[in-house]
PDB file of N, CA and C in Angstrom:
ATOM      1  N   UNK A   1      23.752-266.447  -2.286  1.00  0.00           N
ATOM      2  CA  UNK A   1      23.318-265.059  -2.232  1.00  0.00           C
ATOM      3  C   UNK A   1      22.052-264.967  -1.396  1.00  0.00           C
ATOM      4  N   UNK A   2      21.861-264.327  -0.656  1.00  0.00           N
ATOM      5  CA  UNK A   2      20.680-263.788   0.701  1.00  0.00           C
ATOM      6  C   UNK A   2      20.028-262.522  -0.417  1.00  0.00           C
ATOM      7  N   UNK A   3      18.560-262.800  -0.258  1.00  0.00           N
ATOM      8  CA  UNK A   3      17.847-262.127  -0.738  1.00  0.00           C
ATOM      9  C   UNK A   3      17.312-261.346   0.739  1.00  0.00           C
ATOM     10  N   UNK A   4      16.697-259.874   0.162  1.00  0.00           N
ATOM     11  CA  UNK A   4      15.605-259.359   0.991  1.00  0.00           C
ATOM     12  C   UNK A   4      14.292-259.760   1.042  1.00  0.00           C
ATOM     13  N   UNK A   5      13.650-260.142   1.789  1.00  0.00           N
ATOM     14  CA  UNK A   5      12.413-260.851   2.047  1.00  0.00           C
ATOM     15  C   UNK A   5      11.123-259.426   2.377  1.00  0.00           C
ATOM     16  N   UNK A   6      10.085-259.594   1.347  1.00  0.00           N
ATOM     17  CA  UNK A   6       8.960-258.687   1.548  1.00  0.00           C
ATOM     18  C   UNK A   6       8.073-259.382   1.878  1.00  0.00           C
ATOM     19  N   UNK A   7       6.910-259.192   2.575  1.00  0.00           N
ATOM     20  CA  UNK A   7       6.047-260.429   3.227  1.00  0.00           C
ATOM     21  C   UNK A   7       4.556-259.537   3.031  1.00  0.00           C
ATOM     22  N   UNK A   8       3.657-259.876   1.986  1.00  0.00           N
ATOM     23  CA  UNK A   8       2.523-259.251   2.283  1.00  0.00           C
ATOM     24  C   UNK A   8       1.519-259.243   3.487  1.00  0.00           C
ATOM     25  N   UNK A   9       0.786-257.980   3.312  1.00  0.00           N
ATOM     26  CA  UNK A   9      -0.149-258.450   4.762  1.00  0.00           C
ATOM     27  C   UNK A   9      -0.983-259.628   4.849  1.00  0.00           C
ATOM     28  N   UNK A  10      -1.563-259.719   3.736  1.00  0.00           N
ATOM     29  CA  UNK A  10      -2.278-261.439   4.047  1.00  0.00           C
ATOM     30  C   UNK A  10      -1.482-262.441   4.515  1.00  0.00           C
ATOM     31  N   UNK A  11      -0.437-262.229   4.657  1.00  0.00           N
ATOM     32  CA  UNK A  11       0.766-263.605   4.830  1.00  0.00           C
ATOM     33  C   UNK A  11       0.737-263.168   6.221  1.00  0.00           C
ATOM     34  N   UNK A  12       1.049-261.612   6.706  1.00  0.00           N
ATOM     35  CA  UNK A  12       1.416-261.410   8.350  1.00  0.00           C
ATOM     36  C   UNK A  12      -0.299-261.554   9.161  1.00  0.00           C
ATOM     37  N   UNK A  13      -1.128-261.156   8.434  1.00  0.00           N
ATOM     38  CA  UNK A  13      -2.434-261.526   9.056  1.00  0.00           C
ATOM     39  C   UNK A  13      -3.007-262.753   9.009  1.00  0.00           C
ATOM     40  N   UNK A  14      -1.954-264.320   8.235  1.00  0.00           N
ATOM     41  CA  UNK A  14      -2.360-265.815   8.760  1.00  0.00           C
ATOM     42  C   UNK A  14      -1.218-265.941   9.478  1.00  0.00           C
ATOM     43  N   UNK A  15      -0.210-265.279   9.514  1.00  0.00           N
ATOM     44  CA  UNK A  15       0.638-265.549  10.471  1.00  0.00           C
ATOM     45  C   UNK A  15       0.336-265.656  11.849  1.00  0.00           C
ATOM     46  N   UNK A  16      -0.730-264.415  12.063  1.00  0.00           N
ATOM     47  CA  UNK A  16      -1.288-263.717  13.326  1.00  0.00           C
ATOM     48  C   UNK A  16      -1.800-264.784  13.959  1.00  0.00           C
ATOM     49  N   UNK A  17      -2.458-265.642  13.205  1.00  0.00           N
ATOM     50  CA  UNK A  17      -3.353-266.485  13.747  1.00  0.00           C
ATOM     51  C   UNK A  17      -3.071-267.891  14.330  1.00  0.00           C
ATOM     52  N   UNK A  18      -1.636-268.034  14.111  1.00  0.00           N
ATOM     53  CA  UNK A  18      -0.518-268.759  14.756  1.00  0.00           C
ATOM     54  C   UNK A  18      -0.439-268.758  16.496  1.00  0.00           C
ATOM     55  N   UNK A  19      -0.068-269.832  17.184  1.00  0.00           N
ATOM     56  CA  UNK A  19       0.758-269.330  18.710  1.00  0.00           C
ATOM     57  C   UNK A  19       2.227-268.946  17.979  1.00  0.00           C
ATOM     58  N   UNK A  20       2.655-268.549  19.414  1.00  0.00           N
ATOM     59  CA  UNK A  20       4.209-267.758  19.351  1.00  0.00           C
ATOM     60  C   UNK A  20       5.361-268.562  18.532  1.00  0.00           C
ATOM     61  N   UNK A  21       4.965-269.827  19.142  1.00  0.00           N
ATOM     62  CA  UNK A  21       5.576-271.058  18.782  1.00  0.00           C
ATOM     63  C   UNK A  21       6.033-271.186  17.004  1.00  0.00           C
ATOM     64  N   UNK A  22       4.364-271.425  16.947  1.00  0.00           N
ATOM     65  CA  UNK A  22       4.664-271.510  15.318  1.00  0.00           C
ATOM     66  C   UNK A  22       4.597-270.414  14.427  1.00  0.00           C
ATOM     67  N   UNK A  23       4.272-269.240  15.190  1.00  0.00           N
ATOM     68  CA  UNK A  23       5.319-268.004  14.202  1.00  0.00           C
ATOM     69  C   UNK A  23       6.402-267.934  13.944  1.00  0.00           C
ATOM     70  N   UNK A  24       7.506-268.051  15.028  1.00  0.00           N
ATOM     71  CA  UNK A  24       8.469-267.994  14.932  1.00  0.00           C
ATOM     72  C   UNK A  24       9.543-269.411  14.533  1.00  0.00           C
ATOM     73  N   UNK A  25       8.698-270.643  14.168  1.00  0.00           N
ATOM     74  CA  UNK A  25       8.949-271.404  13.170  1.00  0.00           C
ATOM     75  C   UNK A  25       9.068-271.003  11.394  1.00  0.00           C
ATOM     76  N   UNK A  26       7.504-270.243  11.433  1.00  0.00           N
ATOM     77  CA  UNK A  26       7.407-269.736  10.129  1.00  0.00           C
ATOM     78  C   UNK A  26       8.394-268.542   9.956  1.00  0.00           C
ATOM     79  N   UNK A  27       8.508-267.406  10.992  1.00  0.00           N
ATOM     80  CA  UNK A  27       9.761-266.174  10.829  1.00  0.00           C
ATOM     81  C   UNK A  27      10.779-267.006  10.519  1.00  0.00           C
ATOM     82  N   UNK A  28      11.615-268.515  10.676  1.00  0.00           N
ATOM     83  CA  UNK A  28      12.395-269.201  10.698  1.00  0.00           C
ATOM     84  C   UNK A  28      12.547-269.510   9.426  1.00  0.00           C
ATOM     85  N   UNK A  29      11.588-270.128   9.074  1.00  0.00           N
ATOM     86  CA  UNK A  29      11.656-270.973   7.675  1.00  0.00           C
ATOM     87  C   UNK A  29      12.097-270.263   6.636  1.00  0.00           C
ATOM     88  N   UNK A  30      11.014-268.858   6.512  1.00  0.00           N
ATOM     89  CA  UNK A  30      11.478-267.979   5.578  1.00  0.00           C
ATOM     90  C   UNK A  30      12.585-266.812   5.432  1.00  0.00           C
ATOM     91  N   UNK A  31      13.257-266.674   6.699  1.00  0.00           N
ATOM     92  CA  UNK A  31      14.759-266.583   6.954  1.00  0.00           C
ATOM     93  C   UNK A  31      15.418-267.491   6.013  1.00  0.00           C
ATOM     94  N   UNK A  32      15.333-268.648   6.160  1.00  0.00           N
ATOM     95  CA  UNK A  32      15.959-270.077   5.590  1.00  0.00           C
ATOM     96  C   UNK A  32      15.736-269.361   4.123  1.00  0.00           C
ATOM     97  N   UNK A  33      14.411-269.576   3.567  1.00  0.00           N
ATOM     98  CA  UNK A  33      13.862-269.055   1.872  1.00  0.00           C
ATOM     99  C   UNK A  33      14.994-268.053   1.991  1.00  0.00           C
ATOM    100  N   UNK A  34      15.060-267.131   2.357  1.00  0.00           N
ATOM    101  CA  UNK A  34      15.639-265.642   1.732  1.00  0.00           C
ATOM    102  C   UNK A  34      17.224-265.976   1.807  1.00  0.00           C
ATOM    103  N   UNK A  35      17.665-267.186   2.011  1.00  0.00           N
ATOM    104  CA  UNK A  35      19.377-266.858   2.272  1.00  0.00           C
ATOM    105  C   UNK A  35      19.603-268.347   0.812  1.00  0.00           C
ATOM    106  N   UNK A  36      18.135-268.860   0.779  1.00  0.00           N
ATOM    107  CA  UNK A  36      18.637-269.721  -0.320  1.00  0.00           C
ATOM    108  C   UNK A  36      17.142-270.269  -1.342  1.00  0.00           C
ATOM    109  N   UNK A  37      17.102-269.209  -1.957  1.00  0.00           N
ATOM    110  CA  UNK A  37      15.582-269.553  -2.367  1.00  0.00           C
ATOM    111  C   UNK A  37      15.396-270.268  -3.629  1.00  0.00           C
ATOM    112  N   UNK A  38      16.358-270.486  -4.490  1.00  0.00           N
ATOM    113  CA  UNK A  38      17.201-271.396  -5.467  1.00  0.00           C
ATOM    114  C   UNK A  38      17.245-272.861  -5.404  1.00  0.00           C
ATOM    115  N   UNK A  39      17.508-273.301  -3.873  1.00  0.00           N
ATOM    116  CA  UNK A  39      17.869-274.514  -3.423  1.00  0.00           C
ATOM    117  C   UNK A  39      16.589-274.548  -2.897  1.00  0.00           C
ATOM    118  N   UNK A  40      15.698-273.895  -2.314  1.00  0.00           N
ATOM    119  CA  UNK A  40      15.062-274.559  -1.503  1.00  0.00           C
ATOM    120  C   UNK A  40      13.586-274.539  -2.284  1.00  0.00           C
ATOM    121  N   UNK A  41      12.887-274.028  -3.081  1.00  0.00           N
ATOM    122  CA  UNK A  41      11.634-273.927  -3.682  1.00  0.00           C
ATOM    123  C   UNK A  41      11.767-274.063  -5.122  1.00  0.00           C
ATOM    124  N   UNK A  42      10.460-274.404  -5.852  1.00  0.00           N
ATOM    125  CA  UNK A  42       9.795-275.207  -6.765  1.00  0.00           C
ATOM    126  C   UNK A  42       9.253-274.010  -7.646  1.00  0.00           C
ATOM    127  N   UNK A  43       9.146-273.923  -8.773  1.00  0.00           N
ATOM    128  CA  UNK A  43       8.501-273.653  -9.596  1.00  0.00           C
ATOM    129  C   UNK A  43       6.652-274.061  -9.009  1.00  0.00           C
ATOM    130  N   UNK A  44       5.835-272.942  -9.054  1.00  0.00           N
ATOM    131  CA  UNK A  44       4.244-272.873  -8.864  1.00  0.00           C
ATOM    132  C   UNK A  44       3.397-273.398  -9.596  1.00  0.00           C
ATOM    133  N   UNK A  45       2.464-273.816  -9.364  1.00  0.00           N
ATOM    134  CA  UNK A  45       1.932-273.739 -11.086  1.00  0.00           C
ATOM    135  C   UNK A  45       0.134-274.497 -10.397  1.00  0.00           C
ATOM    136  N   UNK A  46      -0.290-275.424 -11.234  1.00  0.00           N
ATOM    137  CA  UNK A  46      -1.022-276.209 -10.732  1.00  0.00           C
ATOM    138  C   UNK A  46      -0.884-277.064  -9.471  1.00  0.00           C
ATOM    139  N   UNK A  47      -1.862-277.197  -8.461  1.00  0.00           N
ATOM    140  CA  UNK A  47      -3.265-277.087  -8.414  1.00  0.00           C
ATOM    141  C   UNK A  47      -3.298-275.086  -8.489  1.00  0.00           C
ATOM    142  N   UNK A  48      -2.422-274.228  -8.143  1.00  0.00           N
ATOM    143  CA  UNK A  48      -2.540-272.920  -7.721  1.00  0.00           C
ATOM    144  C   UNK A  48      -2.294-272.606  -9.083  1.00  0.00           C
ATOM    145  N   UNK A  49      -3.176-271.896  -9.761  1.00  0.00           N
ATOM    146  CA  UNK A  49      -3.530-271.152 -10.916  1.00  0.00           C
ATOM    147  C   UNK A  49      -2.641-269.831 -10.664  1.00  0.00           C
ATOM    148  N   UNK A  50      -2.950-269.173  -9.756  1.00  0.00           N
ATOM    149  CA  UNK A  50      -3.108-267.897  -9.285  1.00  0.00           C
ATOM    150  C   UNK A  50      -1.542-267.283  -8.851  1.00  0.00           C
ATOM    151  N   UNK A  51      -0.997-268.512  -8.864  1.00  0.00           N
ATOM    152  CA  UNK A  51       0.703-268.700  -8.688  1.00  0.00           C
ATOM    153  C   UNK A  51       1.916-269.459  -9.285  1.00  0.00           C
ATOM    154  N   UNK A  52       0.918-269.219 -10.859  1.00  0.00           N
ATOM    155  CA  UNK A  52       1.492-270.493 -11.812  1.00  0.00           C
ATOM    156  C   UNK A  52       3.048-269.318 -12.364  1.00  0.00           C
ATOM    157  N   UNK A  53       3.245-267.659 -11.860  1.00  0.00           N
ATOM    158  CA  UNK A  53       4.642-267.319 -12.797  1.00  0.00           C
ATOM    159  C   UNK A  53       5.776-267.525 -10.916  1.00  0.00           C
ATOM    160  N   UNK A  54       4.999-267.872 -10.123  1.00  0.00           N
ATOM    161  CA  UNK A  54       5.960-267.884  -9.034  1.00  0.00           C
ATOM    162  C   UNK A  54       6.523-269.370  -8.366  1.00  0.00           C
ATOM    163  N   UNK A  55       7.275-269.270  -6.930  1.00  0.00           N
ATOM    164  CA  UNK A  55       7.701-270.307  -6.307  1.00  0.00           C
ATOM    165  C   UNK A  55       6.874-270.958  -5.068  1.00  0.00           C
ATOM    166  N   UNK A  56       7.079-272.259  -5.011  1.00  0.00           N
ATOM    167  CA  UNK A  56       6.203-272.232  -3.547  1.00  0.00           C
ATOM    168  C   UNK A  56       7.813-273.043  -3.036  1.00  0.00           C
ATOM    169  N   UNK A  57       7.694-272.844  -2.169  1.00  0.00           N
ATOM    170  CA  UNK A  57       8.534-273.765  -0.489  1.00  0.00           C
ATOM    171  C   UNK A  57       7.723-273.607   0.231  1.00  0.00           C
ATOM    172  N   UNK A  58       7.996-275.308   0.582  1.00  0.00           N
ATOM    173  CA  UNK A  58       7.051-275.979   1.714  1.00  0.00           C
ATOM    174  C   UNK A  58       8.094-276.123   3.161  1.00  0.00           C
ATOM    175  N   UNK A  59       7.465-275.897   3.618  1.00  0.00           N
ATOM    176  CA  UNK A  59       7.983-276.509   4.909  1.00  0.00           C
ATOM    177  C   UNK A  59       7.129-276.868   6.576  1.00  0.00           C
ATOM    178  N   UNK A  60       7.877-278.033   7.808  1.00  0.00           N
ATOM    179  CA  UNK A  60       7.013-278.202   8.303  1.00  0.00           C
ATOM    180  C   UNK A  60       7.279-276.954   9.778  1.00  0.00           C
ATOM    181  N   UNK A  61       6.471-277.217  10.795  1.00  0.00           N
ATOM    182  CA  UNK A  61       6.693-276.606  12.265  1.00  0.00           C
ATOM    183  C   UNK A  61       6.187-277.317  13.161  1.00  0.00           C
ATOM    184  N   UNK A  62       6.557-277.404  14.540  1.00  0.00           N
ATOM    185  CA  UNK A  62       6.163-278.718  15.488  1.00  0.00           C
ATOM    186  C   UNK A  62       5.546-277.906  16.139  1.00  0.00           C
ATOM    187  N   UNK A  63       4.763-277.928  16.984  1.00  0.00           N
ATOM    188  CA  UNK A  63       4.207-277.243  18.520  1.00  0.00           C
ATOM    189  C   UNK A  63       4.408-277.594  19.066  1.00  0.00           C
ATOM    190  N   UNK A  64       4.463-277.122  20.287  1.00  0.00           N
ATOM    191  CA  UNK A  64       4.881-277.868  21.822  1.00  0.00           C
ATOM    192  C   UNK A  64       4.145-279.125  22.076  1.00  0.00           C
ATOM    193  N   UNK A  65       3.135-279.666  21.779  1.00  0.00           N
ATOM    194  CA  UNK A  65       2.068-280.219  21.817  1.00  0.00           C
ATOM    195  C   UNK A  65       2.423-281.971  20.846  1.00  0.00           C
ATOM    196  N   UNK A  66       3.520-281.389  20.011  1.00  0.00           N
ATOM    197  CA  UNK A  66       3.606-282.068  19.242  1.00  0.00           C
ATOM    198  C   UNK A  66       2.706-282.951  17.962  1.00  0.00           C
ATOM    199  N   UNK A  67       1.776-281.545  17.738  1.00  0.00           N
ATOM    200  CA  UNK A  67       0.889-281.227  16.281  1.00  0.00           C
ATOM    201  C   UNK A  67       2.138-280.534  15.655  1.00  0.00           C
ATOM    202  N   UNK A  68       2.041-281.551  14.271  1.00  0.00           N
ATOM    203  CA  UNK A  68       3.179-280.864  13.227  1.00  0.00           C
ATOM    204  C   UNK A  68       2.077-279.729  12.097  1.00  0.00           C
ATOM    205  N   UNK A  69       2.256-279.050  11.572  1.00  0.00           N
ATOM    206  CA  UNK A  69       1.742-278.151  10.321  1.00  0.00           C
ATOM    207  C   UNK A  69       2.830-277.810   9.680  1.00  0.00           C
ATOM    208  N   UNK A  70       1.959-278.039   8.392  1.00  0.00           N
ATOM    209  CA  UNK A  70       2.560-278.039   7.136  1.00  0.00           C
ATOM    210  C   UNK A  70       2.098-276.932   6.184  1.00  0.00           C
ATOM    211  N   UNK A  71       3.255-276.092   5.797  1.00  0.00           N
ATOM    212  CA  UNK A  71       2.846-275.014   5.438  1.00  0.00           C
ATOM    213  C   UNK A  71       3.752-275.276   4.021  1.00  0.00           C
ATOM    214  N   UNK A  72       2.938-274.105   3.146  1.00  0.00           N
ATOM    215  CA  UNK A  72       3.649-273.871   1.359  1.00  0.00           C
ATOM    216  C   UNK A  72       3.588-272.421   1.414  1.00  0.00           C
ATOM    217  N   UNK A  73       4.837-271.906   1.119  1.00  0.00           N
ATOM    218  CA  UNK A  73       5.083-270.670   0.757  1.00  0.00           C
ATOM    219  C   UNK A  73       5.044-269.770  -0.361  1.00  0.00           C
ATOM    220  N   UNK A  74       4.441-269.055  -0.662  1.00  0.00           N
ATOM    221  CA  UNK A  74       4.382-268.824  -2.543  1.00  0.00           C
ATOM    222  C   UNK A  74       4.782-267.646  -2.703  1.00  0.00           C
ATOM    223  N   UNK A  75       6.025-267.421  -3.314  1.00  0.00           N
ATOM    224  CA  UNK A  75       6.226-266.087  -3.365  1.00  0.00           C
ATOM    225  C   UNK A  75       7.084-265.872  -5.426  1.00  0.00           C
ATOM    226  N   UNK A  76       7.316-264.407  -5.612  1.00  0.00           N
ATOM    227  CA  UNK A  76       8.041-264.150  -6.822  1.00  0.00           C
ATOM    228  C   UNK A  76       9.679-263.509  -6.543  1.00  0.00           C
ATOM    229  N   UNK A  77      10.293-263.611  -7.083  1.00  0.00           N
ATOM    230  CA  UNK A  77      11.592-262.962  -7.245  1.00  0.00           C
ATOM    231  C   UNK A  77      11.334-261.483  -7.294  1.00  0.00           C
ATOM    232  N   UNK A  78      12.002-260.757  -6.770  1.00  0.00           N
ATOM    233  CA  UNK A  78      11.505-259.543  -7.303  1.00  0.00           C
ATOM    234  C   UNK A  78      12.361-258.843  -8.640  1.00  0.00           C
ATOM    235  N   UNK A  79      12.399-257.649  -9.550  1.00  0.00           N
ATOM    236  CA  UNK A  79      13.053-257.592 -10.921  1.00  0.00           C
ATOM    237  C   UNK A  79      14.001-257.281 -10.801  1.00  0.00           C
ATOM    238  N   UNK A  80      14.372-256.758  -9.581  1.00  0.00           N
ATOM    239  CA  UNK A  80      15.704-255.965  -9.261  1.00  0.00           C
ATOM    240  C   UNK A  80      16.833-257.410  -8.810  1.00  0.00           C
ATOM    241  N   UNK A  81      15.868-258.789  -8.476  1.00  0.00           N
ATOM    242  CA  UNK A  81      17.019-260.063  -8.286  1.00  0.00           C
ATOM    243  C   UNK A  81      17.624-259.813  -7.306  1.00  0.00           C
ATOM    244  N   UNK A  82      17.411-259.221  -6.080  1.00  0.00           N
ATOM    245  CA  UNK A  82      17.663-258.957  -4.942  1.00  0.00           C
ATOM    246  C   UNK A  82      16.912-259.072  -3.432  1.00  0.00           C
ATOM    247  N   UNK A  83      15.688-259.041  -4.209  1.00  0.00           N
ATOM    248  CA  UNK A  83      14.757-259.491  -3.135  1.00  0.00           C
ATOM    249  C   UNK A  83      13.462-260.623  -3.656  1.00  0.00           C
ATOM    250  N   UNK A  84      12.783-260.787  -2.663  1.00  0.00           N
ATOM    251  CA  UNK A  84      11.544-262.045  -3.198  1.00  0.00           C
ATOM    252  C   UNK A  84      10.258-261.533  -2.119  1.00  0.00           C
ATOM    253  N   UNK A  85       9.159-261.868  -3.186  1.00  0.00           N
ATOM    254  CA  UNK A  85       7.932-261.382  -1.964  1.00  0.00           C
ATOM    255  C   UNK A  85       7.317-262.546  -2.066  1.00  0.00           C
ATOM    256  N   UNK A  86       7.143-262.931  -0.739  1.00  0.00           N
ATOM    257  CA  UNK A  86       6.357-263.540  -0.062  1.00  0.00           C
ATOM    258  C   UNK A  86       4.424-262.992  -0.389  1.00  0.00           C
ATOM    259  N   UNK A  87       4.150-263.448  -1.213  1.00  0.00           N
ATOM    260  CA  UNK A  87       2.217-263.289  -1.336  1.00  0.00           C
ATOM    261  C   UNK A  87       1.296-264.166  -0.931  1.00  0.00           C
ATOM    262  N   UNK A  88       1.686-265.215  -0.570  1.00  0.00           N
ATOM    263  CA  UNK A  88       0.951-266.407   0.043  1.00  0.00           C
ATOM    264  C   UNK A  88       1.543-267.208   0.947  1.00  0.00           C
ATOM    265  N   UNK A  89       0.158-267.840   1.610  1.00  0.00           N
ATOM    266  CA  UNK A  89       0.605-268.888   2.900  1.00  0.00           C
ATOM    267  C   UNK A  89      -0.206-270.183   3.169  1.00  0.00           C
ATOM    268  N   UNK A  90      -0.254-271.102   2.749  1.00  0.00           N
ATOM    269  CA  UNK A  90      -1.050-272.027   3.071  1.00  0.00           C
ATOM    270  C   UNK A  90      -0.786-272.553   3.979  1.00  0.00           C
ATOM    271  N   UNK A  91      -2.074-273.163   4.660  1.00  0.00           N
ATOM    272  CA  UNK A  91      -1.175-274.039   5.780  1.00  0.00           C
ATOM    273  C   UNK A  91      -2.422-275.373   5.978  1.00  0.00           C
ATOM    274  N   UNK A  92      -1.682-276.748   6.440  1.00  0.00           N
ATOM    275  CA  UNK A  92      -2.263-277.736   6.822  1.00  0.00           C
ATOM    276  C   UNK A  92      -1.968-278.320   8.198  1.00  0.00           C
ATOM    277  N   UNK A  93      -2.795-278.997   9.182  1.00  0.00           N
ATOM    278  CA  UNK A  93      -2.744-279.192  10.522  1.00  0.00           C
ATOM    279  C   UNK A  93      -2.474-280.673  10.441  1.00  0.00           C
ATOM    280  N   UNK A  94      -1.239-281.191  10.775  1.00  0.00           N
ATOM    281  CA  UNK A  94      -1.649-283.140  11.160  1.00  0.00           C
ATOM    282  C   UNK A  94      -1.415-283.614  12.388  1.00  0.00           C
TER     283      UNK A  94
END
């Protein structure tokens, strides 16, 4: 089942701060989340307090450059079980 994907603005304003490249890795990934968010993410909880009733999915993105980042996605189901919001974005550089 494909969910509808809601994406808060804090998520599209670290997005922003992305090249083209790895936006549209991240527009990618969470395409991926919304068609299978069951299979692909974790129950939240600790070290993130703040996202202990939701999910995170992780996933990575390459740059042209070939710097990988590693990002965690944290979002909730929504009540209606049809869609999921996206409220967080972490991200790490290696």
């Amino acid at each position: 089942m494909s969910y509808a994907i809601e994406i808060d603005t804090n998520v599209i304003d670290k997005m922003a701060e992305f090249s083209d490249v790895i936006q549209i890795g991240i527009e990618r990934n969470l395409v991926r989340l919304a068609e299978a968010p069951v299979t692909l993410s974790t129950k939240s909880g600790f070290p993130h307090p703040a996202t202990a009733n939701g999910q995170r999915f992780t996933f990575d993105v390459d740059e042209l450059d070939g710097v990988r980042h590693y990002f965690a996605a944290f979002f909730y189901y929504g009540s209606d079980e049809q869609h999921i919001r996206v409220f967080a974005l972490t991200h790490t550089r290696f």
